[in-house]
PDB file of N, CA and C in Angstrom:
ATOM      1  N   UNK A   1     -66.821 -11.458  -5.621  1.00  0.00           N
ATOM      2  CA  UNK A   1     -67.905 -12.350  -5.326  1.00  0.00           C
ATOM      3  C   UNK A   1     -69.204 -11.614  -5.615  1.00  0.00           C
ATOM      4  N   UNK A   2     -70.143 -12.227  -6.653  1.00  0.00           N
ATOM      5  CA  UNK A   2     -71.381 -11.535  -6.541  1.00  0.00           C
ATOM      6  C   UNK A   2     -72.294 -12.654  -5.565  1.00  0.00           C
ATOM      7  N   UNK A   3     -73.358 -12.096  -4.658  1.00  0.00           N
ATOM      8  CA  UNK A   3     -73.888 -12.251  -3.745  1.00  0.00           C
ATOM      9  C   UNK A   3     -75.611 -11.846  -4.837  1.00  0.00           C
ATOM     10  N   UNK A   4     -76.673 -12.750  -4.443  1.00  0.00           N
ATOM     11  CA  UNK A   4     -77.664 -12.203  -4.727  1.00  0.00           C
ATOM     12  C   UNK A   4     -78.558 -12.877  -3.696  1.00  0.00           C
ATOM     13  N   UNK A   5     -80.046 -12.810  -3.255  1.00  0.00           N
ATOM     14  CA  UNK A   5     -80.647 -13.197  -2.362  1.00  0.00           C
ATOM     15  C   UNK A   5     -82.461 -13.518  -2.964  1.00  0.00           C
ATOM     16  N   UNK A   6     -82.836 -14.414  -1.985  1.00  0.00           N
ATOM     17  CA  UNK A   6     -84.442 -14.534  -2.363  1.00  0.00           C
ATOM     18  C   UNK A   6     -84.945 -14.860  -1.514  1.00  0.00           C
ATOM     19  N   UNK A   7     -85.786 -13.849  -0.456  1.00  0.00           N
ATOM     20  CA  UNK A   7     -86.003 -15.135   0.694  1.00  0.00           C
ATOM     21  C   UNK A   7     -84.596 -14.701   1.292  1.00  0.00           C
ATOM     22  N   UNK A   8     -85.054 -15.308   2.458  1.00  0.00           N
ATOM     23  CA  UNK A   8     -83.347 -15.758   3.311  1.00  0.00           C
ATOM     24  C   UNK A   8     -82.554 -16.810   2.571  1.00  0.00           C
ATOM     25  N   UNK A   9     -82.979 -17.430   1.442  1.00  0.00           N
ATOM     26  CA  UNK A   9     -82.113 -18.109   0.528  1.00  0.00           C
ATOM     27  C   UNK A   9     -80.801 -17.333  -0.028  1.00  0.00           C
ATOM     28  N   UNK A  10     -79.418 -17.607  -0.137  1.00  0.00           N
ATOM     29  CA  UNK A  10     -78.053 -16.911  -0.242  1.00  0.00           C
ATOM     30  C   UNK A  10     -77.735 -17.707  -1.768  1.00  0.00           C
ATOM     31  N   UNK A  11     -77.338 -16.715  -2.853  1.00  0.00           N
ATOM     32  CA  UNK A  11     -76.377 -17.634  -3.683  1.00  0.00           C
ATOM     33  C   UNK A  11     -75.558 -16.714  -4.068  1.00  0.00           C
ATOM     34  N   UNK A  12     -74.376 -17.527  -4.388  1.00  0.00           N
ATOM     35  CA  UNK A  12     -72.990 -16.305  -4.830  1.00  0.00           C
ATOM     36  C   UNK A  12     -72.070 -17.414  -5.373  1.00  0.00           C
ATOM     37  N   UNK A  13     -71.216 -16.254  -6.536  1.00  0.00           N
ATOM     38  CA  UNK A  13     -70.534 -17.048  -7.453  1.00  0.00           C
ATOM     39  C   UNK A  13     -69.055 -16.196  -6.747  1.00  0.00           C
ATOM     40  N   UNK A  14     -67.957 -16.592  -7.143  1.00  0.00           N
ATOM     41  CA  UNK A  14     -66.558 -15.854  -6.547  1.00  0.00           C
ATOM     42  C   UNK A  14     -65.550 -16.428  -7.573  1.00  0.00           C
ATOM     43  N   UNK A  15     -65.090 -15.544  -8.180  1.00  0.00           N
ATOM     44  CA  UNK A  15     -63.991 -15.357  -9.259  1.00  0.00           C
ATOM     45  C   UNK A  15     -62.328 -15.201  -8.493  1.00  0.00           C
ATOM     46  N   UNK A  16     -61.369 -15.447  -8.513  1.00  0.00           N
ATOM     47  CA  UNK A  16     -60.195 -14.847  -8.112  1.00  0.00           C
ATOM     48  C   UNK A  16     -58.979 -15.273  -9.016  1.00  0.00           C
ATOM     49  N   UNK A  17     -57.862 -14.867  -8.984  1.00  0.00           N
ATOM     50  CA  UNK A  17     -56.690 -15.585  -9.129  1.00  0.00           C
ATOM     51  C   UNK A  17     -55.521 -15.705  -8.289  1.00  0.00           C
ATOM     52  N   UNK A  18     -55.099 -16.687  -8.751  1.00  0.00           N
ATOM     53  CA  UNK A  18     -53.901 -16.880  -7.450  1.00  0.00           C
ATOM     54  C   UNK A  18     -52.355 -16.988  -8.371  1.00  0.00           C
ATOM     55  N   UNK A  19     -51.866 -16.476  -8.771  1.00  0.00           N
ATOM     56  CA  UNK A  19     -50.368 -16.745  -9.391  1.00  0.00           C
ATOM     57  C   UNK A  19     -50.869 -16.802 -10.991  1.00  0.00           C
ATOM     58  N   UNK A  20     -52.059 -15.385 -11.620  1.00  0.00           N
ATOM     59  CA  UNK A  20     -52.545 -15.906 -12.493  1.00  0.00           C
ATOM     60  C   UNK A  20     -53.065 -17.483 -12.753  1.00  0.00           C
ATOM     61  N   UNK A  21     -53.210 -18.269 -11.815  1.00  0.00           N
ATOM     62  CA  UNK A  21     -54.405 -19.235 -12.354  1.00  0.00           C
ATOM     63  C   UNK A  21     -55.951 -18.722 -11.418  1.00  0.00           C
ATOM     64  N   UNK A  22     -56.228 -19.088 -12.812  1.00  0.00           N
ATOM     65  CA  UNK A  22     -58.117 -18.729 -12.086  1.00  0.00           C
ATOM     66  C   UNK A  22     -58.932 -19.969 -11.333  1.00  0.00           C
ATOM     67  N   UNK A  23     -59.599 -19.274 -10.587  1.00  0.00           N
ATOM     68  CA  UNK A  23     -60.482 -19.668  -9.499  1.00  0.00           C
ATOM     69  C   UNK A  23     -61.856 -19.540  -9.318  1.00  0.00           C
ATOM     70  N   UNK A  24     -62.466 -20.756  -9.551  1.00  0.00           N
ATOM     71  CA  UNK A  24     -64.233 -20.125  -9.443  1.00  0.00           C
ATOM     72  C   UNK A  24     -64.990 -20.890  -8.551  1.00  0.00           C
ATOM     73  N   UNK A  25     -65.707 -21.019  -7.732  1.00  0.00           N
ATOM     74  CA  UNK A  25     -66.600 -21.399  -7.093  1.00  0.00           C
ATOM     75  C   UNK A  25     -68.066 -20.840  -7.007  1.00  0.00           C
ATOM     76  N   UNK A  26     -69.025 -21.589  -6.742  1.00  0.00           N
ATOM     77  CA  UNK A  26     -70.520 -21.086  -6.432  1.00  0.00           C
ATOM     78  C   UNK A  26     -70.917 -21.766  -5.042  1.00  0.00           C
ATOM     79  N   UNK A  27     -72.099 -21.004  -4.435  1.00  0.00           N
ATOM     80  CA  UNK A  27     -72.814 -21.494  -3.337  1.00  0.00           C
ATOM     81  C   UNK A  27     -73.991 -21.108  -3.263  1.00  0.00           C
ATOM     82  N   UNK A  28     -74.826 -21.670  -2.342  1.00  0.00           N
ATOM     83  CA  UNK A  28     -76.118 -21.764  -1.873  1.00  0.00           C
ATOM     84  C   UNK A  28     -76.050 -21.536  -0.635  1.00  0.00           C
ATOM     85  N   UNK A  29     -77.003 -20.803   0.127  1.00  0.00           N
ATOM     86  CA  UNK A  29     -77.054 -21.005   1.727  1.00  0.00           C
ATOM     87  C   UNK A  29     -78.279 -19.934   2.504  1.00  0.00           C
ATOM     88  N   UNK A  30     -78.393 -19.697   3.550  1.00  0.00           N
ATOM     89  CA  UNK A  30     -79.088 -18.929   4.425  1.00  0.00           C
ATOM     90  C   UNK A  30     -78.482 -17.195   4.711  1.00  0.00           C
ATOM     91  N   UNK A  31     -79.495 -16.924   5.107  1.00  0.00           N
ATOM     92  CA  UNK A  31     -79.087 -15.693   5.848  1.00  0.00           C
ATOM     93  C   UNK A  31     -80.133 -15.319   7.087  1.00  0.00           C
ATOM     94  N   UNK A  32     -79.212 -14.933   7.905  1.00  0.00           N
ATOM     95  CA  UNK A  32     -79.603 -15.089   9.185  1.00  0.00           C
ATOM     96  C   UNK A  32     -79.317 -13.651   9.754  1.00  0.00           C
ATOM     97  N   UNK A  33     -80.564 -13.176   9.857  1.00  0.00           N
ATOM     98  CA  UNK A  33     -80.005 -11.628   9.883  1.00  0.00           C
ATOM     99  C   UNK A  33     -78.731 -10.793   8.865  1.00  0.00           C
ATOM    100  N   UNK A  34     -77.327 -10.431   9.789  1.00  0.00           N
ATOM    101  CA  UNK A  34     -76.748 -10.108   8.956  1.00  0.00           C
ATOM    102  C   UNK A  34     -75.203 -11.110   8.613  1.00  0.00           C
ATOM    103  N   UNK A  35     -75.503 -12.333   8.720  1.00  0.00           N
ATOM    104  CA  UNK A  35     -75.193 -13.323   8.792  1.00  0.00           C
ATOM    105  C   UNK A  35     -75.599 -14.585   7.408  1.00  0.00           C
ATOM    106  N   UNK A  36     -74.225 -14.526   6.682  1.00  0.00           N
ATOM    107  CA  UNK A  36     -74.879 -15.427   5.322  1.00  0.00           C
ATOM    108  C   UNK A  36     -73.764 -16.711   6.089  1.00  0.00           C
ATOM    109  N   UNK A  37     -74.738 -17.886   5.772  1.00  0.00           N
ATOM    110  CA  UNK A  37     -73.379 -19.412   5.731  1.00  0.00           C
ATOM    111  C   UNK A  37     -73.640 -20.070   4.908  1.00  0.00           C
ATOM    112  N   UNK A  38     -72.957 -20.249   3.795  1.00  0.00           N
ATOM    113  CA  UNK A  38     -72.535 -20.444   2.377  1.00  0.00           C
ATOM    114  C   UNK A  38     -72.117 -21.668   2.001  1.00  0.00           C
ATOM    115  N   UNK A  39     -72.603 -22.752   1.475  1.00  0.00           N
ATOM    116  CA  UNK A  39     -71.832 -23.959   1.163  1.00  0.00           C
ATOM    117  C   UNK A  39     -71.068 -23.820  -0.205  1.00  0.00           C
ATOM    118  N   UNK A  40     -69.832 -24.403  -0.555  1.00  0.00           N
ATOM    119  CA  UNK A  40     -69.702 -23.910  -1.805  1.00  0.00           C
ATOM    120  C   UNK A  40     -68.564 -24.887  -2.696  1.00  0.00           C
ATOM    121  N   UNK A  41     -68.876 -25.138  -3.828  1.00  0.00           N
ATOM    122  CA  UNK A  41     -68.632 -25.832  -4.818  1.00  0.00           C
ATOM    123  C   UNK A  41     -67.494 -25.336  -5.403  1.00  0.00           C
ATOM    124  N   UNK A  42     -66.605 -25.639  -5.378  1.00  0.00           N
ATOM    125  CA  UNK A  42     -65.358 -25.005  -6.529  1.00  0.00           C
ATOM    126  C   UNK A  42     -65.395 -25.690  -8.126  1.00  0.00           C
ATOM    127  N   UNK A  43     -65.625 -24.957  -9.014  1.00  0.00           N
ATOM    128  CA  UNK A  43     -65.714 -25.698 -10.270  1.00  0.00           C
ATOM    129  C   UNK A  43     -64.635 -25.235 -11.337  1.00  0.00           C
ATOM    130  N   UNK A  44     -63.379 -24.284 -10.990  1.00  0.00           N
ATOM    131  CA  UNK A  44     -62.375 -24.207 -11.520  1.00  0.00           C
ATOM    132  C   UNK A  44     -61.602 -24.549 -10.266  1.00  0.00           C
ATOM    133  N   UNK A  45     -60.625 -25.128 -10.191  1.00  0.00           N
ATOM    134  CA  UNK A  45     -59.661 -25.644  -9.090  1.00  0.00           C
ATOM    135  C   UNK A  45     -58.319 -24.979  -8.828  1.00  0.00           C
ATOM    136  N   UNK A  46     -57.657 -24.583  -8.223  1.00  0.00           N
ATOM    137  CA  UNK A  46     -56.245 -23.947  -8.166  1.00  0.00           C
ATOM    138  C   UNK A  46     -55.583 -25.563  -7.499  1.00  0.00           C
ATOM    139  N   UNK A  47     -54.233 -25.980  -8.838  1.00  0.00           N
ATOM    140  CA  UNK A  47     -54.310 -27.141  -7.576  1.00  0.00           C
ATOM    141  C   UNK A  47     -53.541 -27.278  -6.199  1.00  0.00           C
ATOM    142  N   UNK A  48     -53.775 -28.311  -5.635  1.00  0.00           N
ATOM    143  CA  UNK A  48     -53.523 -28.169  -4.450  1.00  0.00           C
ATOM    144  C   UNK A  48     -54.685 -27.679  -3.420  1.00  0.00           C
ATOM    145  N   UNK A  49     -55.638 -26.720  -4.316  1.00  0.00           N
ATOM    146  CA  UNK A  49     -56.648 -25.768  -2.950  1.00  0.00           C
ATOM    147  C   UNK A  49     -57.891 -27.256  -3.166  1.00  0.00           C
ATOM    148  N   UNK A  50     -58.826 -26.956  -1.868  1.00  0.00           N
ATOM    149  CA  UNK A  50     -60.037 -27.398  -1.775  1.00  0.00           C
ATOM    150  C   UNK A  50     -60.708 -27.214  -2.931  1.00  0.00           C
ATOM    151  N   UNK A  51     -62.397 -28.130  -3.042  1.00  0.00           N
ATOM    152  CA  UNK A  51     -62.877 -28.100  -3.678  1.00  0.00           C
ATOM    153  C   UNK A  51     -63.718 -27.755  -3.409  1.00  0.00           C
ATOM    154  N   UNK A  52     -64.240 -27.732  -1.829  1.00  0.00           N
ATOM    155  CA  UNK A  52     -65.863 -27.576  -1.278  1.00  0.00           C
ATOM    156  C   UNK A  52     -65.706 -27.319   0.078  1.00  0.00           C
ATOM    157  N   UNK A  53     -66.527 -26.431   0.594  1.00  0.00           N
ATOM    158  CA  UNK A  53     -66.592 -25.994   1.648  1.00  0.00           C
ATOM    159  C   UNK A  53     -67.644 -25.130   2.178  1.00  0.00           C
ATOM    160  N   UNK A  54     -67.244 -24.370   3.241  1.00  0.00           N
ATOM    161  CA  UNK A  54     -68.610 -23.399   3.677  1.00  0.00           C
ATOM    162  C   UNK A  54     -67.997 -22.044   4.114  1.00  0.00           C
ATOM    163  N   UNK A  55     -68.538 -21.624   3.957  1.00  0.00           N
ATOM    164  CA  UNK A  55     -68.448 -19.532   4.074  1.00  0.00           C
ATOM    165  C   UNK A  55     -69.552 -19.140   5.036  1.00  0.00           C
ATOM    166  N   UNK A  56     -68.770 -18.667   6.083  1.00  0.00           N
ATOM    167  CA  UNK A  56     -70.219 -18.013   7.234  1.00  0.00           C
ATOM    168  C   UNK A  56     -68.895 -16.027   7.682  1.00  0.00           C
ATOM    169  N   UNK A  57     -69.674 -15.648   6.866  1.00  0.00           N
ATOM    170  CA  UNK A  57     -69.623 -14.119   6.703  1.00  0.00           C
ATOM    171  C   UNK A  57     -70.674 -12.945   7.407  1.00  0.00           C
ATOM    172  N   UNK A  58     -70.299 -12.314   7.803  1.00  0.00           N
ATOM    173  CA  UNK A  58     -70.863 -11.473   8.393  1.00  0.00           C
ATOM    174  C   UNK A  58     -71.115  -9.838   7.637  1.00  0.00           C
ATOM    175  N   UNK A  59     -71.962  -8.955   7.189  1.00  0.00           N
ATOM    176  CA  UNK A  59     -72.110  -8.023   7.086  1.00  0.00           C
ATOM    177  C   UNK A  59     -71.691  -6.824   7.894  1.00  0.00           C
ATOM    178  N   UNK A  60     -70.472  -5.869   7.434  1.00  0.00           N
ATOM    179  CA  UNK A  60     -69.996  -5.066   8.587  1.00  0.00           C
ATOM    180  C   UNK A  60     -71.046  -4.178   8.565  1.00  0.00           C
ATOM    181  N   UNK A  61     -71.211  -3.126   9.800  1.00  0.00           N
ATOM    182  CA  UNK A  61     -71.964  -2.454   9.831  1.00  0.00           C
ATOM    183  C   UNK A  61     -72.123  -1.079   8.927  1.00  0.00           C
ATOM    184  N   UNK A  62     -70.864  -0.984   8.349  1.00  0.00           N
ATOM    185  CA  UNK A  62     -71.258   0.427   7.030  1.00  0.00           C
ATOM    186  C   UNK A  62     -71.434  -0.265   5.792  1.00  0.00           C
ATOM    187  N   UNK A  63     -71.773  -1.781   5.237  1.00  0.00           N
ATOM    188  CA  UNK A  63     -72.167  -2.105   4.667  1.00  0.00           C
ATOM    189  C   UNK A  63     -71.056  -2.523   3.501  1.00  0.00           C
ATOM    190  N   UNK A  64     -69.918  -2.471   3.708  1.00  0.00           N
ATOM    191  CA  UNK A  64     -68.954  -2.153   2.720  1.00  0.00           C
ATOM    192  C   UNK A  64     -68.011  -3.355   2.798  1.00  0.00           C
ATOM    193  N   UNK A  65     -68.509  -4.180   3.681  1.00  0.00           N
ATOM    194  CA  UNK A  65     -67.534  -5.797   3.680  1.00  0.00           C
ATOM    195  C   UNK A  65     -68.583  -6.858   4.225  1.00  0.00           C
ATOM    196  N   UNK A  66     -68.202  -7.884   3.749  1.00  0.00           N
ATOM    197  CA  UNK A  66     -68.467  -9.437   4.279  1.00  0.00           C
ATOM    198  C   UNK A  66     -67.218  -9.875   5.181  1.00  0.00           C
ATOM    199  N   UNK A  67     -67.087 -10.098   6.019  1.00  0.00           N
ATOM    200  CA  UNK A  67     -66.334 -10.475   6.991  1.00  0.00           C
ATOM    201  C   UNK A  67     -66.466 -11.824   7.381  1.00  0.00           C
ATOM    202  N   UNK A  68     -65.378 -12.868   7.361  1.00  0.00           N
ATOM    203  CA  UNK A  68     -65.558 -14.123   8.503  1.00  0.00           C
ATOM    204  C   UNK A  68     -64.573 -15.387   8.133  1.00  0.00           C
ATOM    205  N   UNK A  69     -64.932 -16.597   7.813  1.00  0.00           N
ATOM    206  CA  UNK A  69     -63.854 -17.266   8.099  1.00  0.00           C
ATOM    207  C   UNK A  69     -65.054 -18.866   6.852  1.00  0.00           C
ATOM    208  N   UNK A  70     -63.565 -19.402   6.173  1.00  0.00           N
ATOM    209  CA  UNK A  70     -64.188 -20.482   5.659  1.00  0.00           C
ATOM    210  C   UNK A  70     -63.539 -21.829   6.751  1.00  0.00           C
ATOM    211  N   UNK A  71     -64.755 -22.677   6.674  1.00  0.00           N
ATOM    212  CA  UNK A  71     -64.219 -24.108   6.826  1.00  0.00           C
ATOM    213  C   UNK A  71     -63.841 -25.377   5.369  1.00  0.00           C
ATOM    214  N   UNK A  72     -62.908 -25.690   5.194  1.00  0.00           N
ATOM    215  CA  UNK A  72     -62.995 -27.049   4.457  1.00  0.00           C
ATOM    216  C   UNK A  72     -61.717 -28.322   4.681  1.00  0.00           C
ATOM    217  N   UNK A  73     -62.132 -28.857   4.384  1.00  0.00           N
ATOM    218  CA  UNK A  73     -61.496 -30.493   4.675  1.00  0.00           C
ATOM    219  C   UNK A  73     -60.657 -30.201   6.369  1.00  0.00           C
ATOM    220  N   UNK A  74     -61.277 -29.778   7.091  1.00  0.00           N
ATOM    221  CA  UNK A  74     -60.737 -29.620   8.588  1.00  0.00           C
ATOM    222  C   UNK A  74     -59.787 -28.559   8.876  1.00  0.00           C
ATOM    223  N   UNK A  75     -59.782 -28.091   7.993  1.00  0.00           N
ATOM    224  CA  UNK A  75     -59.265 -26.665   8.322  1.00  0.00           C
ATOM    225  C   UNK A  75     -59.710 -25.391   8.062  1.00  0.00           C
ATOM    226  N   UNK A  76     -59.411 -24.310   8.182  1.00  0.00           N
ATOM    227  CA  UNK A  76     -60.417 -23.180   8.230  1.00  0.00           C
ATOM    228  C   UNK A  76     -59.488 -21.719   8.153  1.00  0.00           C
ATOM    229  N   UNK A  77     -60.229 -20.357   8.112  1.00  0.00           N
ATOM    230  CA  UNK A  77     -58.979 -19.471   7.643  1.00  0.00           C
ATOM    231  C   UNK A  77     -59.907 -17.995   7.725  1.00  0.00           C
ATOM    232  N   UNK A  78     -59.808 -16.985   7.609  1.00  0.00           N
ATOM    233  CA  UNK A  78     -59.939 -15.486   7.475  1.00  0.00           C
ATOM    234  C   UNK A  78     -60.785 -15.328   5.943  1.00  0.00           C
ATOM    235  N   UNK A  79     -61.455 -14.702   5.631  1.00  0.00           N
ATOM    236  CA  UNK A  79     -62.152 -14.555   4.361  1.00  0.00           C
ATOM    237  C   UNK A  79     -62.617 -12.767   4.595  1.00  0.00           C
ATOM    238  N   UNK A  80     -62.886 -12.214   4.115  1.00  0.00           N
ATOM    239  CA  UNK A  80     -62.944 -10.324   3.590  1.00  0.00           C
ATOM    240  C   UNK A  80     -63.427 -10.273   1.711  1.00  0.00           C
ATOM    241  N   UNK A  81     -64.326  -9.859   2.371  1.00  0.00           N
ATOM    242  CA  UNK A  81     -64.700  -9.319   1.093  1.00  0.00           C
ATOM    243  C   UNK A  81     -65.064  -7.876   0.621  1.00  0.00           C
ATOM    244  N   UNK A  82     -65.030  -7.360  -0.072  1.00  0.00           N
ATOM    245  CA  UNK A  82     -65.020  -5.395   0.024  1.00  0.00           C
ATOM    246  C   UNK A  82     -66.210  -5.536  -1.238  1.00  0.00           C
ATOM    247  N   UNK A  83     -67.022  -4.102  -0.689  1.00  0.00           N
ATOM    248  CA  UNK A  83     -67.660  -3.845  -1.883  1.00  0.00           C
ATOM    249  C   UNK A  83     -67.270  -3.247  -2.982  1.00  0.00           C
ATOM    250  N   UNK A  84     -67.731  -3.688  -4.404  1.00  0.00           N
ATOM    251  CA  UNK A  84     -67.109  -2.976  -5.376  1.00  0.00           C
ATOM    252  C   UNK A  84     -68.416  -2.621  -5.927  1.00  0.00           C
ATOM    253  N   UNK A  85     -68.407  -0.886  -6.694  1.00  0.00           N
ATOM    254  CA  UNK A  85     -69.228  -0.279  -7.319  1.00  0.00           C
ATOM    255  C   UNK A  85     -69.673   0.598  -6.387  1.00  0.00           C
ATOM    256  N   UNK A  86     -71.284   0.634  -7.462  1.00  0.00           N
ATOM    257  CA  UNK A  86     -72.207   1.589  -6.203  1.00  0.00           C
ATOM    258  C   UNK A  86     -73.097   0.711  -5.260  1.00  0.00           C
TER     259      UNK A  86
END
């Protein structure tokens, strides 16, 4: 997931795969201290998964994960993200 910021304005794009099929989504959202909540668009689909939803992640304190949980279509789940690079 790249994450970039402007303002307390949040946007981030997130790449993955699941069984080799690819996965992409983007979002928009706030940040609230160390607190981003993310609305987000899926524009490659895995099928079966959601299309849209929200991401409220938390910044761990050594800086090295996003932590928290998505909501969509009434259900909800664990989300981790690790930093990659420098």
């Amino acid at each position: 997931m790249i994450v970039s910021q402007q303002g307390r304005e949040v946007f981030t794009a997130h790449y993955l795969e699941f069984k080799g099929i690819p996965f992409v989504e983007h979002g928009s959202g706030i940040r609230e201290k160390d607190t981003i909540t993310i609305k987000v668009q899926v524009t490659q689909q895995i099928p079966g998964w959601t299309t849209q939803g929200v991401h409220t992640l938390t910044l761990s304190e050594d800086g090295q994960y996003l932590v928290g949980e998505y909501f969509s279509g009434g259900e909800k789940g664990p989300l981790k993200f690790k930093k990659a690079g420098k």
